[in-house]
Structures are given as C-alpha cells and as structure tokens.
Protein backbone atom coordinates (compact mmCIF):
# COMPACT_ATOMS: atom_id res chain seq x y z
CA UNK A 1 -1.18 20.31 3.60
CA UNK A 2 -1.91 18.99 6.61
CA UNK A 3 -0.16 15.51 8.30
CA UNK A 4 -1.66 12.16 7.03
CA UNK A 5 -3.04 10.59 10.46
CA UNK A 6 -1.17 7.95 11.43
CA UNK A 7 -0.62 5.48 14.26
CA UNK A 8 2.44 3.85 14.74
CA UNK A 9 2.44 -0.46 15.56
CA UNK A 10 6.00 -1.02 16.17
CA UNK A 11 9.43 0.85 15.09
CA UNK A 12 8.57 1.37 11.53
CA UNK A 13 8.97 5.47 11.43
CA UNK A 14 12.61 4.59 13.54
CA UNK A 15 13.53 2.13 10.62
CA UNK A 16 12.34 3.88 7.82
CA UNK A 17 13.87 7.31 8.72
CA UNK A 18 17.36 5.39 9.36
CA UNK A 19 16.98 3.73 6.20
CA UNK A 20 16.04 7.12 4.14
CA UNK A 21 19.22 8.80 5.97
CA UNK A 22 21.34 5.99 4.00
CA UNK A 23 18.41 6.05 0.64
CA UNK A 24 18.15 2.07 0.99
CA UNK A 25 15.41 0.81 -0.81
CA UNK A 26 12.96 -0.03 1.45
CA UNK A 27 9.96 -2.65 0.87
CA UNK A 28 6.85 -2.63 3.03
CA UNK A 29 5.27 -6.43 3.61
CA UNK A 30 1.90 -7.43 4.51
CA UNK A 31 -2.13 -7.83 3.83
CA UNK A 32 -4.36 -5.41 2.49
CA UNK A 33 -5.63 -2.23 4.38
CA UNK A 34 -3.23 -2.43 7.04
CA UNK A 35 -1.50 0.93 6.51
CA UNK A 36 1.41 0.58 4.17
CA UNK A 37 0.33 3.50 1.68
CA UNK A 38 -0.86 5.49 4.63
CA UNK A 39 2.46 4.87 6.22
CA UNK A 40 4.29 6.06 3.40
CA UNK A 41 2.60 8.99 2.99
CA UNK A 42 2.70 10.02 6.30
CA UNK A 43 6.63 9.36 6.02
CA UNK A 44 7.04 11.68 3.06
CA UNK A 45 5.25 14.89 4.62
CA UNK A 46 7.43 14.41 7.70
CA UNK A 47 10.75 13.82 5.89
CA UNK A 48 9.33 17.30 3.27
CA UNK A 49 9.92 14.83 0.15
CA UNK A 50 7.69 14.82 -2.48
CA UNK A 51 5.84 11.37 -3.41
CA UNK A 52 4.84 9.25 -6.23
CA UNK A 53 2.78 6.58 -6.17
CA UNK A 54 2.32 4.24 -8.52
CA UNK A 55 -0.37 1.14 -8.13
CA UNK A 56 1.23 -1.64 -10.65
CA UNK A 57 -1.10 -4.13 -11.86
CA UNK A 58 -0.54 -6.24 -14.59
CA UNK A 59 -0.01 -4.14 -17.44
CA UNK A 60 2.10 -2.01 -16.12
CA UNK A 61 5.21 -1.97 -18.00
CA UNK A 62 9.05 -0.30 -17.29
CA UNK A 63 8.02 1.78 -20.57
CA UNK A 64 4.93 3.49 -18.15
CA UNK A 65 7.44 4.06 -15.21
CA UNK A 66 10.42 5.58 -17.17
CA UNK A 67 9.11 7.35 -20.16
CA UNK A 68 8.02 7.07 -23.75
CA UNK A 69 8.28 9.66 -26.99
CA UNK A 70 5.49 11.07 -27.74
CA UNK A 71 4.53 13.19 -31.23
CA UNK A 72 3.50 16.64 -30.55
CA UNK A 73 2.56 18.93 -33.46
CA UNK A 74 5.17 17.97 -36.04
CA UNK A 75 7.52 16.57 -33.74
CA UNK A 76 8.27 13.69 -31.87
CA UNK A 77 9.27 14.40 -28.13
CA UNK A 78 10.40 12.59 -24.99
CA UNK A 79 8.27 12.45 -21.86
CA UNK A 80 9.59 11.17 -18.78
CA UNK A 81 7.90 8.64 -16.60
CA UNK A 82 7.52 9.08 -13.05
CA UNK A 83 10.38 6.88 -11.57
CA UNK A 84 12.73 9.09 -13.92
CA UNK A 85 11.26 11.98 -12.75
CA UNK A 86 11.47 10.82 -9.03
CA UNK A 87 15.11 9.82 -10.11
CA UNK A 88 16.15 13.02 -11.64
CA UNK A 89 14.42 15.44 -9.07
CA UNK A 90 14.78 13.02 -5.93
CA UNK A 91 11.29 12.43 -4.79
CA UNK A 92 10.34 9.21 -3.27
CA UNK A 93 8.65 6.66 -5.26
CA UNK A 94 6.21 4.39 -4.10
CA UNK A 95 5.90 1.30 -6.53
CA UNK A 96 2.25 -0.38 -4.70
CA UNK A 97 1.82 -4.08 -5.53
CA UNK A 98 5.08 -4.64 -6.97
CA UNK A 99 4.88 -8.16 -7.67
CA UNK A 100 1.68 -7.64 -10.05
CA UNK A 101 3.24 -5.33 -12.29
CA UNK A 102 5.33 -7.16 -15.46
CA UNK A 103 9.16 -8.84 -14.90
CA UNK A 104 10.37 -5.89 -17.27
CA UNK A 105 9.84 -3.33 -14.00
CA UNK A 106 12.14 -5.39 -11.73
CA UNK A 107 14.76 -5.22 -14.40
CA UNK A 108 14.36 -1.39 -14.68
CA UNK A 109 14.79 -1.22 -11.11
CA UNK A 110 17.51 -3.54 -10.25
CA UNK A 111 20.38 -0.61 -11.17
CA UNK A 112 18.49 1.61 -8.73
CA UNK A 113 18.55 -1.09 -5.74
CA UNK A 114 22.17 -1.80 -5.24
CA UNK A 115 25.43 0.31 -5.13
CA UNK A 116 25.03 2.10 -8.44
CA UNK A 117 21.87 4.03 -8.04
CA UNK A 118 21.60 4.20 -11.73
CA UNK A 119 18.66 4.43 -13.93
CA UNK A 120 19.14 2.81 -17.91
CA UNK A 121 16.99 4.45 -19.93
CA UNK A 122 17.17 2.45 -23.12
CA UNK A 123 15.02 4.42 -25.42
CA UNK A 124 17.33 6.58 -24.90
CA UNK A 125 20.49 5.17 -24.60
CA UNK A 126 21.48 7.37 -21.44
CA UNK A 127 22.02 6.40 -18.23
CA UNK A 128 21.07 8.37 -14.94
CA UNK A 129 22.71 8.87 -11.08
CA UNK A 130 19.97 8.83 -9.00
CA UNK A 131 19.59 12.38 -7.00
CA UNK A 132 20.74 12.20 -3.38
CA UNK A 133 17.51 12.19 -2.45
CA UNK A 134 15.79 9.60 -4.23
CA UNK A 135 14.36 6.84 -2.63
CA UNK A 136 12.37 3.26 -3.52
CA UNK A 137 9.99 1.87 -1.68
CA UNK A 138 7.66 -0.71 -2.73
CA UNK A 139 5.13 -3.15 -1.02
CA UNK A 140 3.58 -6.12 -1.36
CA UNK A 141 1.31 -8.81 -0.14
CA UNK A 142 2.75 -11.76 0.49
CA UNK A 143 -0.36 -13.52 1.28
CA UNK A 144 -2.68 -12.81 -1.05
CA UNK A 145 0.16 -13.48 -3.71
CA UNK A 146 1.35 -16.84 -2.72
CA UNK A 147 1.03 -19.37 -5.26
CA UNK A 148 0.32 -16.48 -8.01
CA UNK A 149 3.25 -14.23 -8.13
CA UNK A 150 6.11 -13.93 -5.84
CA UNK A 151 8.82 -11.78 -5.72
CA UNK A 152 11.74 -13.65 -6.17
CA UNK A 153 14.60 -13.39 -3.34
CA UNK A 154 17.02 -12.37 -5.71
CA UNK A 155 14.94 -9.10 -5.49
CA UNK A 156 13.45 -9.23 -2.31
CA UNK A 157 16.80 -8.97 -0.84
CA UNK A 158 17.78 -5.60 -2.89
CA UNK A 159 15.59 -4.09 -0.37
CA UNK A 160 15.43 -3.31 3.51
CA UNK A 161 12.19 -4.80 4.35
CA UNK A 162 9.12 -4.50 7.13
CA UNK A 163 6.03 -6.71 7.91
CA UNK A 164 2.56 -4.63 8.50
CA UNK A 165 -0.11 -6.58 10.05
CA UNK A 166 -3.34 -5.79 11.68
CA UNK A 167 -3.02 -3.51 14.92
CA UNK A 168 -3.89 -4.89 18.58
CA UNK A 169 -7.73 -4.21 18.98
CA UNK A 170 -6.82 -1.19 20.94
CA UNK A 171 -4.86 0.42 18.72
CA UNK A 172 -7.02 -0.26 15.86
CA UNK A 173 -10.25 1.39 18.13
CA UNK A 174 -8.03 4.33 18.28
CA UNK A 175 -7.31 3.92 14.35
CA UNK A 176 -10.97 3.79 13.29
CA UNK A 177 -12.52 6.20 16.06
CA UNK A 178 -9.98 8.74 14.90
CA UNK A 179 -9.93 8.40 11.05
CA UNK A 180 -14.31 8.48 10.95
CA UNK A 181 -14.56 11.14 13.69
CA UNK A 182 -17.04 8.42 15.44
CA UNK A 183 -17.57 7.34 18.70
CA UNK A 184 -14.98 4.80 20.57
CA UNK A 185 -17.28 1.91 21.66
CA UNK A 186 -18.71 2.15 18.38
CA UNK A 187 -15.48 1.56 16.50
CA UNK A 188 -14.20 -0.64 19.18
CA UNK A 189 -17.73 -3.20 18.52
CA UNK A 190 -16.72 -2.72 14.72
CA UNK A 191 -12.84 -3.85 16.02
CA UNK A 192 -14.22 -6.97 17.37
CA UNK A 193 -16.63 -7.52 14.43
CA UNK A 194 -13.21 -7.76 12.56
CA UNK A 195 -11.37 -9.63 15.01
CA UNK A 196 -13.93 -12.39 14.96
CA UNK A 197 -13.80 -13.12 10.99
CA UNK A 198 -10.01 -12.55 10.96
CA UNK A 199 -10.23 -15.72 13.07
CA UNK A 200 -13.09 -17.80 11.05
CA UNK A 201 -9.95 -19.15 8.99
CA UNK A 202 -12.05 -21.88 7.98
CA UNK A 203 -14.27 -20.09 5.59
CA UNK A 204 -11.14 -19.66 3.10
CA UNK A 205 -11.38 -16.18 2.31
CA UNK A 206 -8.99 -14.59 0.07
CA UNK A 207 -8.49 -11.39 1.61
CA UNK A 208 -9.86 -10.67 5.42
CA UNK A 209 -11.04 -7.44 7.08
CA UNK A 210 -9.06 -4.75 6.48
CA UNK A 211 -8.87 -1.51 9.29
CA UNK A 212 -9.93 0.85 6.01
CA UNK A 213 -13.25 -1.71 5.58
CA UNK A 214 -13.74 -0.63 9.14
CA UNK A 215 -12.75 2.94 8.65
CA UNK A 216 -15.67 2.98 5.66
CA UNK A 217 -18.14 1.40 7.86
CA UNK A 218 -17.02 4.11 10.79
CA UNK A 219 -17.72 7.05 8.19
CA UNK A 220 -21.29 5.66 6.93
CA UNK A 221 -22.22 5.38 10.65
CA UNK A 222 -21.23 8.74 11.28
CA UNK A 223 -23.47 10.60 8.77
CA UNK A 224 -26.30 8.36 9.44
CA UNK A 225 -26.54 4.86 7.62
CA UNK A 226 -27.69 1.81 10.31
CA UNK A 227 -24.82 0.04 12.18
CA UNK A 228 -25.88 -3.18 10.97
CA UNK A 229 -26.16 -2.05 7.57
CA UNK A 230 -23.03 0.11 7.54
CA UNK A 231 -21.33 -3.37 8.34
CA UNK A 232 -23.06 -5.28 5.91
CA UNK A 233 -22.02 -3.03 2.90
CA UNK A 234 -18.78 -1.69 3.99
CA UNK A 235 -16.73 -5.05 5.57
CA UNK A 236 -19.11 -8.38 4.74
CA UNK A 237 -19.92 -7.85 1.30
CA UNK A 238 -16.57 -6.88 -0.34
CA UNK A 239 -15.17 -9.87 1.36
CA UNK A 240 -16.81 -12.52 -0.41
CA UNK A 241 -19.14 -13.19 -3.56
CA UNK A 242 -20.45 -16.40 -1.70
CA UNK A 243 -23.89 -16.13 -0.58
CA UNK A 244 -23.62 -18.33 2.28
CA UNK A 245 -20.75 -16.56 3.02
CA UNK A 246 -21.81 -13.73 2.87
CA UNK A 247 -25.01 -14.26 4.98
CA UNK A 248 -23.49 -15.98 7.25
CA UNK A 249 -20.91 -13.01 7.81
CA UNK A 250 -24.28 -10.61 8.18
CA UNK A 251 -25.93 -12.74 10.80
CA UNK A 252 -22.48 -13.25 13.06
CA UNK A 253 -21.94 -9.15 12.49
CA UNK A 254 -25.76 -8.83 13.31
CA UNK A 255 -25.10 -10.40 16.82
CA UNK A 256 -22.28 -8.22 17.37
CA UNK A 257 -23.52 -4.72 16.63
C-alpha cells in the first residue's frame, strides 16, 4: 500500500509520533476537510500500525464499539467490536466525530484514557490491559459543535490535543494541485475562490470551504467538467441550501475562475 499524501502545516507528525512513543491519547481539533483523517492515516502507515476508523454519529453506542453476542446456528456467541479488537491486538483507533456519538462511548473510554489502560467489558464481566501498542485518537469539531454538543473538559483533558485549520494559500495550492493531478494556477484560482468565502463571515454559513471541496472540484476539472461548473457543484452548492446563497456564491466564484 502505498503512503497516504500528505502535507504537513505545523509540528503535528513531531507531536503525534512523541505522543504514540508514550500511547497518550491523542485528540485532533478543528473544522471539516482540513486533514485530520488524512493525517491519521498517513500517521499509521508510517508508524506500520494498523487502523480503525470509526465515524460516530448519533446512534452509535459503546455496545457497537466493544462487542455484542450474537446467535449463530444453535448457539449464542461473542463478537468483538472494533475498539476491543484494536485493544486486544494494539491497532490504533480512530473514533471521528467523537462528540456526536452517545455519552455511553465516553464512559467506555474513560479506563482507556488515563493510567490504567483498561477496557470494561460489561457484557462480559472481564476486564482488558490495553496492548502496548494501542492507541486513541479521536477528533472533533469544535465549531460546528458549539452550542449542540461539546465535549466536556473533564474529557477533553484525558487527551493530548492539536488544532487543524485551513493551510496558508500556498500550501493548500500545493495540497489540491497534488491530490487532483491538475495544474497549479488552476488549483491556486480554486485556493482563492475558497479564501474569499472563508472570509464572507457575514453570510452565516454553518460549515465553510473545505481543501477536499476543492480537491473534488480539482478532480472534475481534470477529466473534463467546466471550471465554473466544477466550482458550482463541488464547493458552492454543498455549502448552503439557500438560494440566494447559493447564487450569490456562483456569481462571486464566476468572477474568479
């Protein structure tokens, strides 16, 4: 398998390699499409762990992350769930959007974020040492999630922790030009496209322009799709179901590509 591309902003592989020498939980801050899961994965290949990923959402429960009995013929057997299994065989385990999964998952994690490294499996009545090479990591977004769900700081601090945010327009040109295969003045007009509604804070939208929007619009560029229109259905529309939003987003993208 080859290496997942990525470009570094700051010291994140220094920290993150320190804090997997010491197996510190690790948590992974910041807005959507900025490179956390890309990060991660890029992380594991270089350290030779194996990952898991799981993307919580609001049903998922601490029964789908450690395991459930299952019936199978004429008998009822155990099956574990992927943090055991990450647990037992010491993978890393990437818990995505933490804070939308349900409170039950914190608690099933707490024993696994502080000295005892210890997974309570209740169905069970067992308890588990993690393996020396287990690791945590989870991310989240803290603004999209204000005033919905929060992680509270009695868990937040359980965890070493780094911000992600959008790349200088440089480094994102490289970012873009590199992931699509596409030309660099093209990605670097869609760069500024981004830049410019990052900015329009005014227009109150709940999630801005993410480098992978840009990445998308890169790729449909590449095989053949209009620039304008390439922008149009890859960054403005999944920003906003507002129609004057929305056109007005076209028309500024219009002047700018």
């Amino acid at each position: 398998m080859s290496t997942p591309y990525y470009h570094a902003i700051d010291k994140e592989i220094q920290v993150f390699e320190h804090a997997y020498t010491c197996k510190l939980p690790f948590l992974l801050k910041g807005p959507t499409g900025t490179g956390k899961s890309r990060f991660i994965a890029y992380m594991a290949h270089t350290l030779k762990s194996q990952l898991i990923t799981i993307s919580c959402h609001e049903e998922t429960s601490s029964t789908d992350l450690i395991g459930r009995f299952i019936i199978k013929g004429a008998e009822t057997i155990w099956l574990d769930g992927p943090l055991t299994t990450a647990v037992k065989e010491g993978h890393i385990l990437y818990l995505d959007e933490i804070a939308e999964a349900r409170p039950d998952v914190i608690v099933a994690i707490h024993s696994l974020t502080d000295h005892r490294r210890e997974l309570f499996i209740d169905k069970l009545g067992t308890t588990i040492k993690a393996h020396k090479d287990f690791m945590l990591v989870a991310s989240f977004n803290p603004g999209y999630q204000r005033g919905f769900k929060e992680l509270k700081p009695s868990t937040r601090q359980r965890f070493v922790a780094i911000s992600f945010d959008y790349p200088t327009a440089k480094i994102e040109t490289d970012i873009v030009a590199s992931e699509a295969d596409i030309d660099k003045d093209v990605a670097k007009k869609l760069v500024n496209i981004a830049t410019k509604i990052r900015n329009l804070t005014e227009l109150g939208l709940t999630e801005t322009v993410s480098t992978r929007l840009l990445v998308d619009a890169a790729k449909l560029i590449k095989v053949g799709l209009p620039k304008r229109l390439a922008v149009h259905v890859a960054v403005v529309e999944p920003l906003s179901d507002d129609l004057e939003i929305v056109q007005a987003l076209k028309d500024l993208s219009d002047l700018m590509i």
